[in-house]
Protein backbone atom coordinates (compact mmCIF):
# COMPACT_ATOMS: atom_id res chain seq x y z
CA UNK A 1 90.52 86.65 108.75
CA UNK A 2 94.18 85.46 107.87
CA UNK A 3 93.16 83.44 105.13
CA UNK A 4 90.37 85.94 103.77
CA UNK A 5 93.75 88.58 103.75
CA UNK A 6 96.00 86.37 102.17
CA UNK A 7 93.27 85.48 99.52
CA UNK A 8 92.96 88.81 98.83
CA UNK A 9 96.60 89.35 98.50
CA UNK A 10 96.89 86.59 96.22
CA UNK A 11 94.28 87.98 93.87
CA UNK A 12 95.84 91.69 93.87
CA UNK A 13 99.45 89.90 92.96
CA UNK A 14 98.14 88.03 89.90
CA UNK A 15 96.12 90.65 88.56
CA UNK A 16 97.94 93.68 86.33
CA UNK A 17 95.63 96.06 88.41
CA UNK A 18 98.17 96.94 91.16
CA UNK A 19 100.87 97.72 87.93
CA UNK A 20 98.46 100.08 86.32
CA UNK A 21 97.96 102.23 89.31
CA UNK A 22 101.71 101.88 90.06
CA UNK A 23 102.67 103.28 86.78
CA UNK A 24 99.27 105.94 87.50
CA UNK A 25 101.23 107.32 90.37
CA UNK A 26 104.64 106.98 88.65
CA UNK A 27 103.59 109.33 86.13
CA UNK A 28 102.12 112.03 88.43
CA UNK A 29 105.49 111.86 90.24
CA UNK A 30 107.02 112.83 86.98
CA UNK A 31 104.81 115.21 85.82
CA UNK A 32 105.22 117.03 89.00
CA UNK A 33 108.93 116.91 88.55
CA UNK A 34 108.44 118.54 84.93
CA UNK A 35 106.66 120.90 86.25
CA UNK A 36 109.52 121.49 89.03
CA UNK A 37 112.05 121.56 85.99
CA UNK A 38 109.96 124.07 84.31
CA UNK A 39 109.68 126.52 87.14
CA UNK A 40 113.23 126.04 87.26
CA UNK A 41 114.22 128.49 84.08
CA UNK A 42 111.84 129.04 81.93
CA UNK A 43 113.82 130.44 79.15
CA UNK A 44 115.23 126.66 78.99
CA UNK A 45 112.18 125.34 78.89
CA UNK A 46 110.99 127.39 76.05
CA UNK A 47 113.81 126.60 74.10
CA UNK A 48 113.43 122.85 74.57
CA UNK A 49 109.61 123.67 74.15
CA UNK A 50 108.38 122.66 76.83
CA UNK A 51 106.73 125.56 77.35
CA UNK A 52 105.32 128.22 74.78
CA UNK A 53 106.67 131.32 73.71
CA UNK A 54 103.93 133.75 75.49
CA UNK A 55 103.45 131.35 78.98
CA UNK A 56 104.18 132.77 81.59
CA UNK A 57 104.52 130.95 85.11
CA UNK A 58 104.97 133.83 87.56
CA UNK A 59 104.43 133.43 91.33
CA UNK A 60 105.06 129.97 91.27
CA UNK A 61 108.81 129.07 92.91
CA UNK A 62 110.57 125.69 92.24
CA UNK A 63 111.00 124.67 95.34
CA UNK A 64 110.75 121.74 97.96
CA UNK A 65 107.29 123.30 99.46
CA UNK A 66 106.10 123.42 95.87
CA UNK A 67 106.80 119.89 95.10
CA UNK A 68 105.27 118.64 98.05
CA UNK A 69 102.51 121.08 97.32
CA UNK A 70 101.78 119.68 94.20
CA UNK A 71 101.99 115.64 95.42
CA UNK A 72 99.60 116.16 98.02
CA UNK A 73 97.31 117.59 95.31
CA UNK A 74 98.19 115.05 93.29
CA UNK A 75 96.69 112.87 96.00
CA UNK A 76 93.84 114.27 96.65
CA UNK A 77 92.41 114.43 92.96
CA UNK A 78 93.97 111.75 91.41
CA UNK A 79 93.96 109.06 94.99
CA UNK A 80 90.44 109.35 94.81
CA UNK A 81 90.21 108.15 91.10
CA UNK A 82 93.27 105.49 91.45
CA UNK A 83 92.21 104.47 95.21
CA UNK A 84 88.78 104.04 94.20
CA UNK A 85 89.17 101.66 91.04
CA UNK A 86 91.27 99.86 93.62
CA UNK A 87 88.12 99.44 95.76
CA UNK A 88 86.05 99.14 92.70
CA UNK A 89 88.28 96.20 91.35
CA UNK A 90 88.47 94.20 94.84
CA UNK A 91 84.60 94.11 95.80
CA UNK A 92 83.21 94.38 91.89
CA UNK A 93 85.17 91.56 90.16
CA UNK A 94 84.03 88.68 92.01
CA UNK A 95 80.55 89.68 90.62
CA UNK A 96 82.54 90.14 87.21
CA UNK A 97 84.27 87.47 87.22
CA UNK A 98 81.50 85.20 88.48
CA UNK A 99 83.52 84.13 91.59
CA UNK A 100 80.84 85.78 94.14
CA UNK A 101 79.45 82.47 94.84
CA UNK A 102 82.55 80.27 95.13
CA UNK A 103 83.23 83.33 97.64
CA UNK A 104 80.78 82.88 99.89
CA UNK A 105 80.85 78.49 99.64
CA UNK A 106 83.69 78.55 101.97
CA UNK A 107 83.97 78.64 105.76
CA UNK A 108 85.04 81.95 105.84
CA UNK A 109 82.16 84.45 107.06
CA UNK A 110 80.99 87.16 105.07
CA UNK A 111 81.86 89.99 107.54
CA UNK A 112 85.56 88.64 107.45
CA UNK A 113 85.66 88.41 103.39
CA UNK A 114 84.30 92.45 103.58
CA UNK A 115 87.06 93.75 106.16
CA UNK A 116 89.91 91.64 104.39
CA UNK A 117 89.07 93.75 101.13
CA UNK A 118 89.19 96.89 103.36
CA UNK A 119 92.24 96.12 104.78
CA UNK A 120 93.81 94.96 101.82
CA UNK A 121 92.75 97.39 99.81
CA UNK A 122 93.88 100.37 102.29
CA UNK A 123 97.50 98.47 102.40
CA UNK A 124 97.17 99.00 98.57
CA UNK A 125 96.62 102.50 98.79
CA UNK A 126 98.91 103.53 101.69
CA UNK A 127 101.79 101.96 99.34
CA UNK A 128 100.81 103.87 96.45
CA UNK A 129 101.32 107.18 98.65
CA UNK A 130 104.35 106.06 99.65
CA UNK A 131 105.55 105.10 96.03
CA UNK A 132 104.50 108.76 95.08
CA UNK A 133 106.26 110.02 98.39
CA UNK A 134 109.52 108.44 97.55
CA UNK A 135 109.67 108.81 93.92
CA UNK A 136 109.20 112.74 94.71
CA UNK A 137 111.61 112.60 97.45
CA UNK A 138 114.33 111.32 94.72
CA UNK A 139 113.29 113.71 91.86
CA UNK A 140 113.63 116.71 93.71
CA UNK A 141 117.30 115.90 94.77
CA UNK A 142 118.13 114.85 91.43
CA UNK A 143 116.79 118.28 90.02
CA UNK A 144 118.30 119.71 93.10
CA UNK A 145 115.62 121.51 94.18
CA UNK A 146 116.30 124.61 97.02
CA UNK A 147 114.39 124.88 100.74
CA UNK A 148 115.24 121.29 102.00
CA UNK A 149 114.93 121.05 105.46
CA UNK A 150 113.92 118.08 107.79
CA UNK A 151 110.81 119.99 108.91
CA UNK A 152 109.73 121.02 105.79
CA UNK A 153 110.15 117.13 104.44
CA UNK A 154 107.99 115.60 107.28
CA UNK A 155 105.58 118.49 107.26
CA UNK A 156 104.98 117.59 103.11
CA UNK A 157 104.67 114.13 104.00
CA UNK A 158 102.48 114.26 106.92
CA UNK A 159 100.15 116.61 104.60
CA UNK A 160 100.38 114.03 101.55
CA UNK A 161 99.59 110.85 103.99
CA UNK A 162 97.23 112.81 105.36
CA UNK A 163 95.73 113.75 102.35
CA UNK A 164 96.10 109.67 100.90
CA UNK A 165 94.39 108.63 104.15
CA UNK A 166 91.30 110.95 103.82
CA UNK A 167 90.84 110.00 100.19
CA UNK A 168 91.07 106.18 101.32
CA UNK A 169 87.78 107.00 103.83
CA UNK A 170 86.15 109.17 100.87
CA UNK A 171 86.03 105.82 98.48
CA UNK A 172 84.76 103.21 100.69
CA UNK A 173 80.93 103.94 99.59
CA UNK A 174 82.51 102.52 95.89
CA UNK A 175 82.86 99.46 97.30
CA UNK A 176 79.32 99.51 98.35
CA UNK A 177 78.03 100.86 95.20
CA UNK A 178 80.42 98.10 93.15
CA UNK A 179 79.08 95.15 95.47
CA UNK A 180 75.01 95.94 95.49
CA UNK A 181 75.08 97.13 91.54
CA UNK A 182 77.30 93.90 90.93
CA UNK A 183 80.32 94.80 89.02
CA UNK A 184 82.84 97.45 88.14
CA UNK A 185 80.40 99.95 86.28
CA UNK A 186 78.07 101.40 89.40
CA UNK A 187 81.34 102.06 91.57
CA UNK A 188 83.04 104.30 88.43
CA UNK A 189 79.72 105.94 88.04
CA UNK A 190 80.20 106.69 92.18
CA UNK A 191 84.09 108.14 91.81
CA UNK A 192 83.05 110.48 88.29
CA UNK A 193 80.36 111.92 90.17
CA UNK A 194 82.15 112.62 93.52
CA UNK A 195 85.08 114.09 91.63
CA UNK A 196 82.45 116.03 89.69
CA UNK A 197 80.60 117.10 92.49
CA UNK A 198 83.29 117.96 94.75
CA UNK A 199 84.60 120.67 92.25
CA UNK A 200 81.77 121.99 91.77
CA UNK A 201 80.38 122.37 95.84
CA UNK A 202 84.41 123.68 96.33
CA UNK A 203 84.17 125.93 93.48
CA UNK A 204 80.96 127.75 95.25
CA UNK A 205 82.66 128.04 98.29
CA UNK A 206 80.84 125.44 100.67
CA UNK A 207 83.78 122.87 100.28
CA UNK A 208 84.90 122.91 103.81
CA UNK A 209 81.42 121.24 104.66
CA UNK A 210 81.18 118.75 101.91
CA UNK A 211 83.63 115.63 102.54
CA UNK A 212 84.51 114.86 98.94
CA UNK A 213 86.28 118.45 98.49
CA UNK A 214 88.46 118.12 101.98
CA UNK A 215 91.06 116.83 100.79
CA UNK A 216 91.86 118.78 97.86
CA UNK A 217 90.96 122.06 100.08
CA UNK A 218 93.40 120.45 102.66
CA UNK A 219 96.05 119.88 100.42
CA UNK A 220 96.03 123.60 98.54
CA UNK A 221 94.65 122.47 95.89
CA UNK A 222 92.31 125.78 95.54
CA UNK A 223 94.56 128.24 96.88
CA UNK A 224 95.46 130.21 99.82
CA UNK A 225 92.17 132.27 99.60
CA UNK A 226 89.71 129.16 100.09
CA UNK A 227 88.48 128.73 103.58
CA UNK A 228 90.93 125.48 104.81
CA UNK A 229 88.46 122.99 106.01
CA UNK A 230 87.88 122.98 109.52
CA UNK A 231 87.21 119.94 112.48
CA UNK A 232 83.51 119.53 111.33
CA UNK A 233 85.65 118.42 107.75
CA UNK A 234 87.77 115.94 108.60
CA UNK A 235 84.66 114.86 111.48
CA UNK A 236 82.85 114.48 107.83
CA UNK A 237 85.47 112.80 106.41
CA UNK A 238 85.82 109.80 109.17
CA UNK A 239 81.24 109.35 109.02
CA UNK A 240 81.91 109.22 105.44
CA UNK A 241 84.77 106.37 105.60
CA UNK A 242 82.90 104.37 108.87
CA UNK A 243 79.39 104.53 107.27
CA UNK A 244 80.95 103.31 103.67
CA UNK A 245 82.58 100.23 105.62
CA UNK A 246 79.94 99.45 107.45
CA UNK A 247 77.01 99.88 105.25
CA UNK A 248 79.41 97.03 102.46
CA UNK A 249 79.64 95.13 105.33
CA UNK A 250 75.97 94.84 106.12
CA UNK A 251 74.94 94.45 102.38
CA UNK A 252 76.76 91.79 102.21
CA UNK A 253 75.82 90.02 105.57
CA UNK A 254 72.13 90.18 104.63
CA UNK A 255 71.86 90.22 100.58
CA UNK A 256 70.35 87.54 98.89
CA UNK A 257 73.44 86.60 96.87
CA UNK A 258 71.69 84.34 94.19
CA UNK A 259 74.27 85.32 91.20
């Protein structure tokens, strides 16, 4: 298992994939802090035209709550496009890249080879939430945002990893769908239709029972009005992560991995 981990490490470090998702959560740092500097006076904005003439952005406040509003939504819609290429990535380029059977040559078994992706790939994500975490954390003192308080800080946070870590269980069946349809296309048709379907199951009002549209509901994402999802949710939420793992793990005990 230490070897199949540090393999796995190895590949992430020499690959530009981990830089593209960095600067991916870079830029929705920023964008949330433009839309923090917006909120701030909008009469400035306009004149630096950032915003037009006519917009108007009432009922929104620019404020440390807001930020960590928007980060945690952040999370939940874009974490489950970013974290799943990551997952898509680790379990679909050794069938891209032709490495699949070198893989499975050496004395490492396949069980071992599956969980080292998991675990390498949730390290992955969990630093990507806190990259977005601290790069927020350091734009909103620089634009000086108002409401800072200790518990409003870890009660942002604990909603934004909360939010990173349901999103990590939601994209597990990608690497399931990557491995068995051998390479990256089958697990990006599995994240555009999740994302797809989870707006439109939230947008009729039965998100709270499908897993895909917890976290969004969980972070705010559709407003105060929306039923917050419930325990049978997140109890949706954990199936979805477990069966994901286990179901790549069992494919690739038992396939027939001739190519």
């Amino acid at each position: 298992m230490r070897a199949a981990i540090w393999s796995e490490l190895l590949k992430a470090r020499r690959s530009r994939v981990p830089w593209v998702t960095v600067l991916a959560f870079t830029v929705a740092a920023l964008v949330g802090g433009l839309f923090m500097f917006v909120l701030q006076d909008q009469r400035r904005a306009r004149s630096l035209g950032l915003l037009g003439a006519k917009a108007n952005l009432a009922g929104a406040e620019a404020d440390w709550q807001t930020y960590f509003s928007f980060l945690a939504q952040t999370t939940a819609v874009g974490g489950m496009l970013v974290f799943g290429l990551v997952l898509t990535w680790t379990f679909g380029r050794e069938f891209g890249q032709r490495t699949i059977t070198d893989l499975l040559a050496i004395p490492t078994g396949r069980v071992a080879i599956v969980s080292a992706k998991f675990v390498v790939g949730g390290i992955w994500c969990l630093l990507l939430a806190a990259q977005i975490a601290l790069l927020g954390l350091v734009i909103g003192l620089v634009l000086g945002l108002p409401g800072w308080s200790a518990a409003a800080a870890v009660a942002g946070l604990a909603k934004l990893f909360a939010t990173a870590a349901m999103t990590f269980l939601l994209v597990t069946p990608v690497a399931f769908a990557a491995s068995a349809g051998r390479g990256y296309l089958p697990g990006v048709g599995v994240i555009m239709s999740a994302i797809f379907l989870a707006q439109v199951v939230a947008a009729l009002g039965y998100g709270h029972y499908f897993p895909w549209s917890v976290p969004a509901l969980y972070s705010g994402l559709a407003g105060t009005e929306r039923t917050p999802p419930g325990l049978v949710g997140f109890v949706l939420v954990a199936v979805v992560g477990l069966a994901g793992a286990a179901v790549t793990g069992v494919w690739w005990r038992n396939a027939d991995h001739d190519r």
